[in-house]
PDB file of N, CA and C in Angstrom:
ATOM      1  N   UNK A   1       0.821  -1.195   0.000  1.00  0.00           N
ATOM      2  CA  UNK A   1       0.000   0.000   0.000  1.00  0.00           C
ATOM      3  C   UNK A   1       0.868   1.263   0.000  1.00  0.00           C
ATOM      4  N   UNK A   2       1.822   1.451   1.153  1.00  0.00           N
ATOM      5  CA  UNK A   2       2.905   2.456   0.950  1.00  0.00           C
ATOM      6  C   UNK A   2       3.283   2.668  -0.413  1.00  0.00           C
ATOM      7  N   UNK A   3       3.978   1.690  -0.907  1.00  0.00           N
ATOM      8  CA  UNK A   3       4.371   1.719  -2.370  1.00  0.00           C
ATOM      9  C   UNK A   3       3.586   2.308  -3.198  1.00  0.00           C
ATOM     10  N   UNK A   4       2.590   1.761  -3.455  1.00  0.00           N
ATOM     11  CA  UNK A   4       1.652   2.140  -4.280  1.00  0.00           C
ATOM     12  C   UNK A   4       1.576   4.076  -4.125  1.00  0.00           C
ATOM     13  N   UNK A   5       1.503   4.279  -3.164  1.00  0.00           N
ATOM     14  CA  UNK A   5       1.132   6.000  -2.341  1.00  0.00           C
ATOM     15  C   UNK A   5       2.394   6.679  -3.036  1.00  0.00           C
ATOM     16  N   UNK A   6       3.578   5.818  -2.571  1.00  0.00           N
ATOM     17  CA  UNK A   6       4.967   6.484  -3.123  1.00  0.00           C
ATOM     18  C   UNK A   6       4.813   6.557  -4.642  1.00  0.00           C
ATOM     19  N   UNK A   7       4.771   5.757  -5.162  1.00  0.00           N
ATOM     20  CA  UNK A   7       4.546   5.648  -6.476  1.00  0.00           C
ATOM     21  C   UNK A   7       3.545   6.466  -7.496  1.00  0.00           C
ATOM     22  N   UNK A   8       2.684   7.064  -6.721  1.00  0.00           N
ATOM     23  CA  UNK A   8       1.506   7.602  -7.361  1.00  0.00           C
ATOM     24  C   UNK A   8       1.876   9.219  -6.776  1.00  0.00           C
ATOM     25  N   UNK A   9       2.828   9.243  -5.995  1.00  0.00           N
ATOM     26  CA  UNK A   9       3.275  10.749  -5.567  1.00  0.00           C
ATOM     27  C   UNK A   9       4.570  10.977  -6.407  1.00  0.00           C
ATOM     28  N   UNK A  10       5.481  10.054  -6.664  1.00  0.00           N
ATOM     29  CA  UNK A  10       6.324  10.442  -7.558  1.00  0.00           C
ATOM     30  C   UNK A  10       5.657  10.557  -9.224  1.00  0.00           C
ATOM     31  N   UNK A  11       4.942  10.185  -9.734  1.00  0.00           N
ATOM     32  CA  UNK A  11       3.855  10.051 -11.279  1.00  0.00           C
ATOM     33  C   UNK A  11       3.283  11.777 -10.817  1.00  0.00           C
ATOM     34  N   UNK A  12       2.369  11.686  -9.707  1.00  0.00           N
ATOM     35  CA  UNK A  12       2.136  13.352  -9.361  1.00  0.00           C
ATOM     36  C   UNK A  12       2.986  14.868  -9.755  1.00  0.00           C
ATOM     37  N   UNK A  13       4.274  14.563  -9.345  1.00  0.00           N
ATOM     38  CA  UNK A  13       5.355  15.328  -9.157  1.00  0.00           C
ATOM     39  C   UNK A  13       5.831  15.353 -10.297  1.00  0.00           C
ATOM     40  N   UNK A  14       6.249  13.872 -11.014  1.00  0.00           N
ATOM     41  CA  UNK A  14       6.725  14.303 -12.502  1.00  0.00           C
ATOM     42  C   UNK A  14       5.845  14.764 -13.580  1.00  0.00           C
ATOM     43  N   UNK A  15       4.258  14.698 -13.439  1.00  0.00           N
ATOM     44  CA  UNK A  15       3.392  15.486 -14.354  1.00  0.00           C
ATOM     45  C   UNK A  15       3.200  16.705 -14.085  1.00  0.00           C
ATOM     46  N   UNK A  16       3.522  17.426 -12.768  1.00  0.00           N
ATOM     47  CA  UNK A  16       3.589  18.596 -12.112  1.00  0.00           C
ATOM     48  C   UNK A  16       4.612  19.397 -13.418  1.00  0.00           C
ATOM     49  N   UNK A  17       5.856  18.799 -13.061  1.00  0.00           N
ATOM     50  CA  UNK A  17       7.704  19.182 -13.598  1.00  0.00           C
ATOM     51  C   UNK A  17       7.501  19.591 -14.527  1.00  0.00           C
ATOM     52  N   UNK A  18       6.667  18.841 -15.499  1.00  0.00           N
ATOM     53  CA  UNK A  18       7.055  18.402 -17.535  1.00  0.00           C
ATOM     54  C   UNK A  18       5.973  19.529 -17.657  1.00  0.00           C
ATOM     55  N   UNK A  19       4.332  19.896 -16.985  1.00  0.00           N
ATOM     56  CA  UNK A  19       4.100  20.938 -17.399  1.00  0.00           C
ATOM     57  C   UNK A  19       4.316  22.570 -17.601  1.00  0.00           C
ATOM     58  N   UNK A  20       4.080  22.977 -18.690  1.00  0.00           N
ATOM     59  CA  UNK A  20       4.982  24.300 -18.624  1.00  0.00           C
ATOM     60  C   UNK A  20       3.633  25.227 -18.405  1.00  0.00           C
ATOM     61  N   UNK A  21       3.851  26.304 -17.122  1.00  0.00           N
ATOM     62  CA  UNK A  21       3.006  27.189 -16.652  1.00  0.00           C
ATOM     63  C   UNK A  21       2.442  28.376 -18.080  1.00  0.00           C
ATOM     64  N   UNK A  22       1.305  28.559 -18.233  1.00  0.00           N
ATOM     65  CA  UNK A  22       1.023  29.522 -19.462  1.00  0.00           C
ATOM     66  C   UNK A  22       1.014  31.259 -18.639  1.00  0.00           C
ATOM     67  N   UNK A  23       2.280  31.434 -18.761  1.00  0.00           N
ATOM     68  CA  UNK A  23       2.811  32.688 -18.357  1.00  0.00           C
ATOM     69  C   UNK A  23       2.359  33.945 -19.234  1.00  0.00           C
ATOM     70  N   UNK A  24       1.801  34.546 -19.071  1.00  0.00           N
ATOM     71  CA  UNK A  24       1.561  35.828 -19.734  1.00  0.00           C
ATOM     72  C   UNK A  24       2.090  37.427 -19.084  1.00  0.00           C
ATOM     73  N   UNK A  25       2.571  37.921 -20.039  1.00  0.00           N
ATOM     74  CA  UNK A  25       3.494  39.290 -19.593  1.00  0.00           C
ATOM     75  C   UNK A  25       2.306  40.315 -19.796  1.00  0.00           C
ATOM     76  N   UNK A  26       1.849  41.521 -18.856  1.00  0.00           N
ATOM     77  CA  UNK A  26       0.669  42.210 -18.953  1.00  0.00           C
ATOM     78  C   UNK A  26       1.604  43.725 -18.044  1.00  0.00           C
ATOM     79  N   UNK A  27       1.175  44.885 -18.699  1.00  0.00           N
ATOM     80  CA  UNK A  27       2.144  45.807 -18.067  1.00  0.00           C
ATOM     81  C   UNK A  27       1.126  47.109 -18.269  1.00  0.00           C
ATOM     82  N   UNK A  28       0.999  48.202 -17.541  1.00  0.00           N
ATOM     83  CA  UNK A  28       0.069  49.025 -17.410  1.00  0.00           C
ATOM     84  C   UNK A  28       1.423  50.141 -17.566  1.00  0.00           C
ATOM     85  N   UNK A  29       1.437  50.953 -18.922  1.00  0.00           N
ATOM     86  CA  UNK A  29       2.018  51.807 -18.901  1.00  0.00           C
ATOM     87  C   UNK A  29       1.781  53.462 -19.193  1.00  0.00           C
ATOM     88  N   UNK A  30       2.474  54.735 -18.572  1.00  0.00           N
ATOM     89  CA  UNK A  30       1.806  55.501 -18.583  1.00  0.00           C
ATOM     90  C   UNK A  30       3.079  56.810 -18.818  1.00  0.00           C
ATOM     91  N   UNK A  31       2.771  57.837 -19.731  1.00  0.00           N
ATOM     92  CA  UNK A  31       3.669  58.479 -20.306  1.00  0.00           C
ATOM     93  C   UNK A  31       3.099  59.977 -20.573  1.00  0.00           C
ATOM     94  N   UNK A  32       3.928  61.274 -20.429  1.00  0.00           N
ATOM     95  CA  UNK A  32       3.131  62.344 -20.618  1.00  0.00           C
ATOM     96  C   UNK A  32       4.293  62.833 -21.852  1.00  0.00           C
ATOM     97  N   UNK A  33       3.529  63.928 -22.235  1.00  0.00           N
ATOM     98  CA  UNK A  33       4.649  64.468 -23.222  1.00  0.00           C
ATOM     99  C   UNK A  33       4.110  66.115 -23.279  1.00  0.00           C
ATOM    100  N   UNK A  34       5.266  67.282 -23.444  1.00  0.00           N
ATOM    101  CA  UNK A  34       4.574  68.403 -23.345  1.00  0.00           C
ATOM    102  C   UNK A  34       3.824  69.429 -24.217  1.00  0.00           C
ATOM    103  N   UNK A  35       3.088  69.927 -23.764  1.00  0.00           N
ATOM    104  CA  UNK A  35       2.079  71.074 -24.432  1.00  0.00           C
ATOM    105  C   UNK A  35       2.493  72.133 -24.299  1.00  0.00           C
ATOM    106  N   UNK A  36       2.479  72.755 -25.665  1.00  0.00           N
ATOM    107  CA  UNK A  36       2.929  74.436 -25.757  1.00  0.00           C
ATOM    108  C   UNK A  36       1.703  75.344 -25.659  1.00  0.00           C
ATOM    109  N   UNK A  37       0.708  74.603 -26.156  1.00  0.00           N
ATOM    110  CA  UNK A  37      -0.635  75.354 -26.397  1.00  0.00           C
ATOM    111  C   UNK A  37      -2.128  74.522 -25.798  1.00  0.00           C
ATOM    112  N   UNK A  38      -2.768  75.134 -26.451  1.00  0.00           N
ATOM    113  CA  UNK A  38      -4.224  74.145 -26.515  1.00  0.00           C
ATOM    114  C   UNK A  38      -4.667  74.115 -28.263  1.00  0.00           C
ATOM    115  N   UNK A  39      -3.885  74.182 -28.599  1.00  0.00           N
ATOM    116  CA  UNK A  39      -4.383  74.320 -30.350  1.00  0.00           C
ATOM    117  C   UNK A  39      -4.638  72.481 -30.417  1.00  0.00           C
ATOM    118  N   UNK A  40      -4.926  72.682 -31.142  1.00  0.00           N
ATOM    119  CA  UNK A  40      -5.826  71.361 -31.906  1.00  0.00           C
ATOM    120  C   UNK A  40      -4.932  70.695 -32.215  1.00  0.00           C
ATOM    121  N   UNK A  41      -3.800  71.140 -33.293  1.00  0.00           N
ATOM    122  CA  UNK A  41      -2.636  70.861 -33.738  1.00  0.00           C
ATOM    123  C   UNK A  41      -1.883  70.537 -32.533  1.00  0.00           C
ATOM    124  N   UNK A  42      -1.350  71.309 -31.584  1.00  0.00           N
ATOM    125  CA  UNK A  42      -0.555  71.088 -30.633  1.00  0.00           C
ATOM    126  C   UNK A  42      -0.771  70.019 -30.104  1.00  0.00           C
ATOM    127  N   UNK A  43      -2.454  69.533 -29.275  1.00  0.00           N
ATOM    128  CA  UNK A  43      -2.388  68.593 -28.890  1.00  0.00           C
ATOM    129  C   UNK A  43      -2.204  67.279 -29.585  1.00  0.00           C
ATOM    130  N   UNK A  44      -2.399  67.383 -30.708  1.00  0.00           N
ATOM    131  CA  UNK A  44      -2.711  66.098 -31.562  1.00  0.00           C
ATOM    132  C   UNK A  44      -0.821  65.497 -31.660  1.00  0.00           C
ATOM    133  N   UNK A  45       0.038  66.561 -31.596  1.00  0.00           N
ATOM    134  CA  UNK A  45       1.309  66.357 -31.990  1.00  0.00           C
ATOM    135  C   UNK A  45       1.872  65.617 -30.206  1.00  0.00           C
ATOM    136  N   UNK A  46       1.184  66.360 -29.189  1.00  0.00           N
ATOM    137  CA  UNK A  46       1.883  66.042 -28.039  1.00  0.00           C
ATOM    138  C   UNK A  46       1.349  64.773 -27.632  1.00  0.00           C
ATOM    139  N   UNK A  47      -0.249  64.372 -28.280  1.00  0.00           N
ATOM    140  CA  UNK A  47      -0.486  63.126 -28.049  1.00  0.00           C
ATOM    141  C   UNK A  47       0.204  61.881 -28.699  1.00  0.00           C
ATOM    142  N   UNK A  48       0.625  62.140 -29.861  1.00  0.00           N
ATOM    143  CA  UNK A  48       1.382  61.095 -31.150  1.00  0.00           C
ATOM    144  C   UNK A  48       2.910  60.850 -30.358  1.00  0.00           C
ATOM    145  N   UNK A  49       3.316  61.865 -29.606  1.00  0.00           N
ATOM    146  CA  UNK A  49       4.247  61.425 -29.369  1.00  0.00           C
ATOM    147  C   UNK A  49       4.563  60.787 -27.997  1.00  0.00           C
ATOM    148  N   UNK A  50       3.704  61.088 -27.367  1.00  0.00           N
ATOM    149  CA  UNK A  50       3.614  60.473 -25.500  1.00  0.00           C
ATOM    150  C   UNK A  50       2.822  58.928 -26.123  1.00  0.00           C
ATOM    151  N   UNK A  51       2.202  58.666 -26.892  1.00  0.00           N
ATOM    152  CA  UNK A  51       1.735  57.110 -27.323  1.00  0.00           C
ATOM    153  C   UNK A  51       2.881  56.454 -28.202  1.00  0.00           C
ATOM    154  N   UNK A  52       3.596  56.908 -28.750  1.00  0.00           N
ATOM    155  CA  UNK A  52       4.973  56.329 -29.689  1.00  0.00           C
ATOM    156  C   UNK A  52       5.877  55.994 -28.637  1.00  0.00           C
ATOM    157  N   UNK A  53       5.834  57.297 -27.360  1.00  0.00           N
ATOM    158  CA  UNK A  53       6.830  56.596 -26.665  1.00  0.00           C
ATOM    159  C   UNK A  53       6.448  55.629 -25.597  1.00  0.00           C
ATOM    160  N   UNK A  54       5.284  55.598 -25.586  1.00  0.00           N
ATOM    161  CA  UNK A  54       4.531  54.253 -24.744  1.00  0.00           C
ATOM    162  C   UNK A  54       4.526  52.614 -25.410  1.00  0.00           C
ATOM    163  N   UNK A  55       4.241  53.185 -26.591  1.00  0.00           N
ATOM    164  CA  UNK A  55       4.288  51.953 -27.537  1.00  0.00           C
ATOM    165  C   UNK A  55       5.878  51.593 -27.523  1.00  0.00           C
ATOM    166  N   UNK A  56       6.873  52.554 -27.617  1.00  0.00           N
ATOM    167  CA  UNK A  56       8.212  51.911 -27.636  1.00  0.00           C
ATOM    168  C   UNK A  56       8.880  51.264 -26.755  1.00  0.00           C
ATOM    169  N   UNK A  57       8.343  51.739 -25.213  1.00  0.00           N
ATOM    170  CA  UNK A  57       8.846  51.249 -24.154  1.00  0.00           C
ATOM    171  C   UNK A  57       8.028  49.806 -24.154  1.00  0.00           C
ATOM    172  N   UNK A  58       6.617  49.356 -24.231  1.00  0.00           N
ATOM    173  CA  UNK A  58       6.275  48.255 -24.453  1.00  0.00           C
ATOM    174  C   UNK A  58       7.146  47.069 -25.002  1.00  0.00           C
ATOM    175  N   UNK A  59       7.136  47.267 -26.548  1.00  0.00           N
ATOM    176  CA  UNK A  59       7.808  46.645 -27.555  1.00  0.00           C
ATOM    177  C   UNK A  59       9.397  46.261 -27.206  1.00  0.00           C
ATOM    178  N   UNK A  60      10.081  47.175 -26.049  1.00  0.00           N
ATOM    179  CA  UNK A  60      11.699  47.195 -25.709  1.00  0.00           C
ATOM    180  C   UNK A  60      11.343  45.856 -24.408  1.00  0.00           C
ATOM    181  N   UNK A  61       9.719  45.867 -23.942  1.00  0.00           N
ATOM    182  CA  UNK A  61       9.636  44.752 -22.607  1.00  0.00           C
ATOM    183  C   UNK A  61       9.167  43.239 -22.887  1.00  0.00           C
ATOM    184  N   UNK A  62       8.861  43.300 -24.965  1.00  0.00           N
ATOM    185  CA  UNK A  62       8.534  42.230 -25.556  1.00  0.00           C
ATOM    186  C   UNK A  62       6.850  41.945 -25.292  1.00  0.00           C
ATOM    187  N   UNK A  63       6.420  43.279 -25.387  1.00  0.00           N
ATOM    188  CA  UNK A  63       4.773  43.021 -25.275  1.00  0.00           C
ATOM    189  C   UNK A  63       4.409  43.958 -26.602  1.00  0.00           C
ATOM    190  N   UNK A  64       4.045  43.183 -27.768  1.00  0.00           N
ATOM    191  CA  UNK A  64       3.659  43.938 -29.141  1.00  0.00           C
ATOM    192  C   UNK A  64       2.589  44.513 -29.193  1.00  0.00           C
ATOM    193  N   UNK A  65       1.877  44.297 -28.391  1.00  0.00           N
ATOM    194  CA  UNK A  65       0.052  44.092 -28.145  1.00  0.00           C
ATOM    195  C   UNK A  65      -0.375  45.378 -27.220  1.00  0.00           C
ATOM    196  N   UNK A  66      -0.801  46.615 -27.751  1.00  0.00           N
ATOM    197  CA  UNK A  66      -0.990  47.772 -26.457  1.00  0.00           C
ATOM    198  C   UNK A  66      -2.519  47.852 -27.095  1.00  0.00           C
ATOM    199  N   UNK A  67      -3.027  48.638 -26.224  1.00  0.00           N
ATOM    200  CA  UNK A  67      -4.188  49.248 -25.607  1.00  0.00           C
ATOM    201  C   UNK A  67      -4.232  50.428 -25.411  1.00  0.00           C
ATOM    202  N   UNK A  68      -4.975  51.057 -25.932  1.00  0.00           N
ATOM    203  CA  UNK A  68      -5.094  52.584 -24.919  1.00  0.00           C
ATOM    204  C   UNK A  68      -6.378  52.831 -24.050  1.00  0.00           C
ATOM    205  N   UNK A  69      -5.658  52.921 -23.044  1.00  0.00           N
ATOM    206  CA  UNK A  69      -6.945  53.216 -21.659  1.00  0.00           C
ATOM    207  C   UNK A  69      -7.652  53.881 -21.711  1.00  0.00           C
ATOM    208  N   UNK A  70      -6.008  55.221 -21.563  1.00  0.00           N
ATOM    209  CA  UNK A  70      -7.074  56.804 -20.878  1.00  0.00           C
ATOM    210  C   UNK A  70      -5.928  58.016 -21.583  1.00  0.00           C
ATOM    211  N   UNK A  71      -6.436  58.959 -22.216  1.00  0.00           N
ATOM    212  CA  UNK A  71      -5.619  59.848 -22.614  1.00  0.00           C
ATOM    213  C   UNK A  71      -6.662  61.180 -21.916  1.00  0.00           C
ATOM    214  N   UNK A  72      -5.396  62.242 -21.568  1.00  0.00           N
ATOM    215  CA  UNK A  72      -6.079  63.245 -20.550  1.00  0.00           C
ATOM    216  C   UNK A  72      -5.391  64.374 -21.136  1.00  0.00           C
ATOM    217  N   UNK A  73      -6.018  65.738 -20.736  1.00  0.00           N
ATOM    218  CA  UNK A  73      -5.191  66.869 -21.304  1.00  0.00           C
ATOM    219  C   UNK A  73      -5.035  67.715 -20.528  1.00  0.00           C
ATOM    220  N   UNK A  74      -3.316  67.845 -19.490  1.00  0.00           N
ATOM    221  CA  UNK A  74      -3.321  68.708 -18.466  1.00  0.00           C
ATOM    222  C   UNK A  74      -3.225  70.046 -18.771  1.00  0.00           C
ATOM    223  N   UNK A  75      -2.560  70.824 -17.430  1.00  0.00           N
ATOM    224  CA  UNK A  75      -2.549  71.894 -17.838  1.00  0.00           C
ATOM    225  C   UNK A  75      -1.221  72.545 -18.915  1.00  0.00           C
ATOM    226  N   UNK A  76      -0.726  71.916 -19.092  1.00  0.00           N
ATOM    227  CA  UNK A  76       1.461  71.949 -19.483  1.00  0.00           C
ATOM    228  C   UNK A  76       1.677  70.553 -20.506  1.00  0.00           C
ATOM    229  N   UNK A  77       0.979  69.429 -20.258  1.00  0.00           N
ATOM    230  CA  UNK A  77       0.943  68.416 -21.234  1.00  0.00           C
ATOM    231  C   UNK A  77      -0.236  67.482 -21.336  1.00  0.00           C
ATOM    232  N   UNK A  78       0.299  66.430 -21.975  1.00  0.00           N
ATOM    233  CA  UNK A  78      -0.609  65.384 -22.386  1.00  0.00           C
ATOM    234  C   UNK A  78      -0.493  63.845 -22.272  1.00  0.00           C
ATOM    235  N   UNK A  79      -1.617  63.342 -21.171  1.00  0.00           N
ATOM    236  CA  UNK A  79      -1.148  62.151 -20.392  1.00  0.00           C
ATOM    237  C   UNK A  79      -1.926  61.214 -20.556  1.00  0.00           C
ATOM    238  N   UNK A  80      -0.957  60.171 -21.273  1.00  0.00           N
ATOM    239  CA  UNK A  80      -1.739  58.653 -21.782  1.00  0.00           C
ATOM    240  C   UNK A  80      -1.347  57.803 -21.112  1.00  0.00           C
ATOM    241  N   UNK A  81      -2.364  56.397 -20.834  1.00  0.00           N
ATOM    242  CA  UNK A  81      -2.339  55.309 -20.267  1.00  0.00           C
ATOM    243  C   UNK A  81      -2.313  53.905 -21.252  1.00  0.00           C
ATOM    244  N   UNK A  82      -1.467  53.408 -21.197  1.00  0.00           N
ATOM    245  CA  UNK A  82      -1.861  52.255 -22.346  1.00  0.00           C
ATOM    246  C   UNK A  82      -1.311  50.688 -21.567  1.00  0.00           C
ATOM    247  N   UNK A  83      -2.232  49.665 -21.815  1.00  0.00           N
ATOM    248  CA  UNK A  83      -2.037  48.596 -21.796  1.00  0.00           C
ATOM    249  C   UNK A  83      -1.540  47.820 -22.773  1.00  0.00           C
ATOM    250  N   UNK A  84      -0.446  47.094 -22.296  1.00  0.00           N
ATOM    251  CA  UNK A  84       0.919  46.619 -23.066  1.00  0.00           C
ATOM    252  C   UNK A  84       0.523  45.248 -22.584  1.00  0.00           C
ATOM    253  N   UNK A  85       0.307  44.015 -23.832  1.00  0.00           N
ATOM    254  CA  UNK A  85       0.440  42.369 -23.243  1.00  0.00           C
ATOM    255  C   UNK A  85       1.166  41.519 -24.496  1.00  0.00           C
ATOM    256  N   UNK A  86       1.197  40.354 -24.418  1.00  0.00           N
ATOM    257  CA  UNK A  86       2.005  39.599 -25.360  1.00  0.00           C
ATOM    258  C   UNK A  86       0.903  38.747 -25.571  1.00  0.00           C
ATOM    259  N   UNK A  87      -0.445  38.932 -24.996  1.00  0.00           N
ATOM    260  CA  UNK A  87      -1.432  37.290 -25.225  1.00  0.00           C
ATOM    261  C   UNK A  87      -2.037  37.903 -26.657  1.00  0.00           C
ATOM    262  N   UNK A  88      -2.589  37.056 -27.367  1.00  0.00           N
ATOM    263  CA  UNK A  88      -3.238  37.118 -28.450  1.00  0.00           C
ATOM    264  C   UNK A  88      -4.921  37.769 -27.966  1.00  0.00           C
ATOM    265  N   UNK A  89      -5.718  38.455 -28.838  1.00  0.00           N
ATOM    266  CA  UNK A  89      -6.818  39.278 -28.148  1.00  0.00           C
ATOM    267  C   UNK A  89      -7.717  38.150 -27.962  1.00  0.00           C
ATOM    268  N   UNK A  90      -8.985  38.247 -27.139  1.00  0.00           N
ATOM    269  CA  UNK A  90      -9.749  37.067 -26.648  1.00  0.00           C
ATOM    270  C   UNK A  90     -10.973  36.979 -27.976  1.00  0.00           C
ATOM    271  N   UNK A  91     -10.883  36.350 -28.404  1.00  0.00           N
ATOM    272  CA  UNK A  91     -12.156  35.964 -29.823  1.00  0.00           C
ATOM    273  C   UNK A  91     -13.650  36.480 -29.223  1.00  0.00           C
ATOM    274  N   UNK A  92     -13.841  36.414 -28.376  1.00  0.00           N
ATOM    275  CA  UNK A  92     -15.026  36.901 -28.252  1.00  0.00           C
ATOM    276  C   UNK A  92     -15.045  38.837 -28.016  1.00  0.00           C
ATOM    277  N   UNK A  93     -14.218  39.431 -27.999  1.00  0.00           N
ATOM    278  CA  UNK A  93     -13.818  40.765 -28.157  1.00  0.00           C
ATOM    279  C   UNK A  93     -14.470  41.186 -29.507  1.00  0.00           C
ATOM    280  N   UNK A  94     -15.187  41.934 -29.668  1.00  0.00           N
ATOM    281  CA  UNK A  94     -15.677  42.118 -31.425  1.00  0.00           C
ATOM    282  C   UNK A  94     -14.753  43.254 -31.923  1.00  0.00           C
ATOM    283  N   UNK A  95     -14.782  43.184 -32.853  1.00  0.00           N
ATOM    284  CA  UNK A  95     -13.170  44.355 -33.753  1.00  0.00           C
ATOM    285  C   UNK A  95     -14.782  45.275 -33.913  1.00  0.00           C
ATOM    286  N   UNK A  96     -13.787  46.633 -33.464  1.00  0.00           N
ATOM    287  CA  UNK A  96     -14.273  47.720 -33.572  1.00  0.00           C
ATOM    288  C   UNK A  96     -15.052  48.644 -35.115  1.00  0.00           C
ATOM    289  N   UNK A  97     -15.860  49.406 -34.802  1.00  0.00           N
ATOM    290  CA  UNK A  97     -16.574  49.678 -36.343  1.00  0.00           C
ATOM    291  C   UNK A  97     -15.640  50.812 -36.739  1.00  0.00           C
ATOM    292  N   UNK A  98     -15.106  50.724 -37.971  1.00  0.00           N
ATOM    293  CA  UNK A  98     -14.450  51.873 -38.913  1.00  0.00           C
ATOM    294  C   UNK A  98     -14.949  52.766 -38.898  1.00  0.00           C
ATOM    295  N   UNK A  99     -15.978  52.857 -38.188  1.00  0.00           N
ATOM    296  CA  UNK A  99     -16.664  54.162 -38.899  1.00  0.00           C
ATOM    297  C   UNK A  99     -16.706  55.075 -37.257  1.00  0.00           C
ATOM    298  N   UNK A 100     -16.648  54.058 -36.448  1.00  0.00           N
ATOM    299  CA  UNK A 100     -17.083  54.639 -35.083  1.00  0.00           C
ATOM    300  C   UNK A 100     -15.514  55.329 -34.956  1.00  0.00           C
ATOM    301  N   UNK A 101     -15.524  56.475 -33.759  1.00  0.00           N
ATOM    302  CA  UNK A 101     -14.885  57.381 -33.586  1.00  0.00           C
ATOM    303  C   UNK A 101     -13.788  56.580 -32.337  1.00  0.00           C
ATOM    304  N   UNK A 102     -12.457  56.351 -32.020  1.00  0.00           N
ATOM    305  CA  UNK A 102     -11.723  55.754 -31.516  1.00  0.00           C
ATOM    306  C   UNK A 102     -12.081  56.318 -30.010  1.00  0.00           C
ATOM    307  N   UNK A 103     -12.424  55.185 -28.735  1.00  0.00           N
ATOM    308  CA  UNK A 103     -12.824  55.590 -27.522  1.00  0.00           C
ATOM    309  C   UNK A 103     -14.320  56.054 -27.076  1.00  0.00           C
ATOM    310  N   UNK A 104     -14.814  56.238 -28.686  1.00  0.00           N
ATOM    311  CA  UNK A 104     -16.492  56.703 -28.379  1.00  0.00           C
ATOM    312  C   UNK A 104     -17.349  55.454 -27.072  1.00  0.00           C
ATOM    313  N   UNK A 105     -17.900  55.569 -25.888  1.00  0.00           N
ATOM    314  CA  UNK A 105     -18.607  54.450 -25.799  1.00  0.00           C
ATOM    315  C   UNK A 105     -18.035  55.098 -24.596  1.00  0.00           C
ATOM    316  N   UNK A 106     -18.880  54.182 -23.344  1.00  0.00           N
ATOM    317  CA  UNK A 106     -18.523  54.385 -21.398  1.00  0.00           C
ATOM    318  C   UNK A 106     -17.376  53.302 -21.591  1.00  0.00           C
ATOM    319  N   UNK A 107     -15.723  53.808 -21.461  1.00  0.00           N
ATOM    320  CA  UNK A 107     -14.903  53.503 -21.460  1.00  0.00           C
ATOM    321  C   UNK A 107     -14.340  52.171 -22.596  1.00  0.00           C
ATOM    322  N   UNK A 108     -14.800  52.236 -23.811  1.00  0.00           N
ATOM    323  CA  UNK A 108     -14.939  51.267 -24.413  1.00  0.00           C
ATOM    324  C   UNK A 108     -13.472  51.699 -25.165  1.00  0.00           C
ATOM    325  N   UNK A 109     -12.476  50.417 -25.676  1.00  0.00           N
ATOM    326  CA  UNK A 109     -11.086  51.272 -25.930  1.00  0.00           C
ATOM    327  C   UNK A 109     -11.385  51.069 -27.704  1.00  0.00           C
ATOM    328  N   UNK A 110     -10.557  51.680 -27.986  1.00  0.00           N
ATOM    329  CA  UNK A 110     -10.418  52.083 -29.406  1.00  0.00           C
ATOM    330  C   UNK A 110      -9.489  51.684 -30.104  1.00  0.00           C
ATOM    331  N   UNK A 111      -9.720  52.071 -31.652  1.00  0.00           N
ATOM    332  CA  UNK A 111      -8.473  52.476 -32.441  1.00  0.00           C
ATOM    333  C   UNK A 111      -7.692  53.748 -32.676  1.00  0.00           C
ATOM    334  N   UNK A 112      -6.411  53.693 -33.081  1.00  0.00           N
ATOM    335  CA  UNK A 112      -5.994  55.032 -33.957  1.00  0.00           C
ATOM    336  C   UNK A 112      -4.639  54.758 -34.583  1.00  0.00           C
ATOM    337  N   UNK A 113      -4.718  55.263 -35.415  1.00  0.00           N
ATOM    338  CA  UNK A 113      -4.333  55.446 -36.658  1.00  0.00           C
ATOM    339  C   UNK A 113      -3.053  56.512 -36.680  1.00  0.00           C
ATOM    340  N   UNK A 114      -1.908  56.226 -36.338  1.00  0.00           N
ATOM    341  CA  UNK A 114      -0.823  57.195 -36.438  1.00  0.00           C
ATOM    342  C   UNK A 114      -0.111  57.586 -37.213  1.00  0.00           C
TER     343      UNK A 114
END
């Protein structure tokens, strides 16, 4: 009976070993960049570049896959939030309408086009 116990705890342990854990890398990153103005232009330039450099720091941590959360417009700059992962998107997620405006919706995330 012992045996048997030993035996069925070492079979335990080596199916434990041989499986490989499904590790996923997920990183919440957040970046400002500065504002000279409130022009339209201005912000659009200070936003392109506080998300390029969010997206770059991602891509340098091996997560290709970002998100954008939350983009805000202080008083001096412009402050984005983006979610950075390496998993593939979940199939039941529906791809967004072309036509709809990127972020339109109660926190629903978007596209854009840089």
């Amino acid at each position: 009976m012992m045996r048997r116990l030993g035996r069925l705890a070492l079979l335990l342990l080596l199916m434990l070993s041989v499986a490989s854990p499904a590790l996923a890398g997920v990183a919440t990153i957040e970046t400002t960049a500065p504002l000279s103005d409130y022009s339209e232009q201005s912000i659009t330039m200070a936003f392109k570049t506080a998300v390029e450099t969010a997206v770059r720091g991602a891509v340098a941590m091996g997560l290709p896959r970002v998100q954008l959360r939350q983009a805000v417009v202080l008083e001096d700059m412009v402050a984005i939030q983006i979610r950075a992962t390496d998993m593939e998107p979940d199939a039941e997620t529906p791809e967004p309408d072309p036509d709809e405006t990127p972020g339109d919706g109660a926190g629903e995330p978007g596209r854009l086009d840089l």
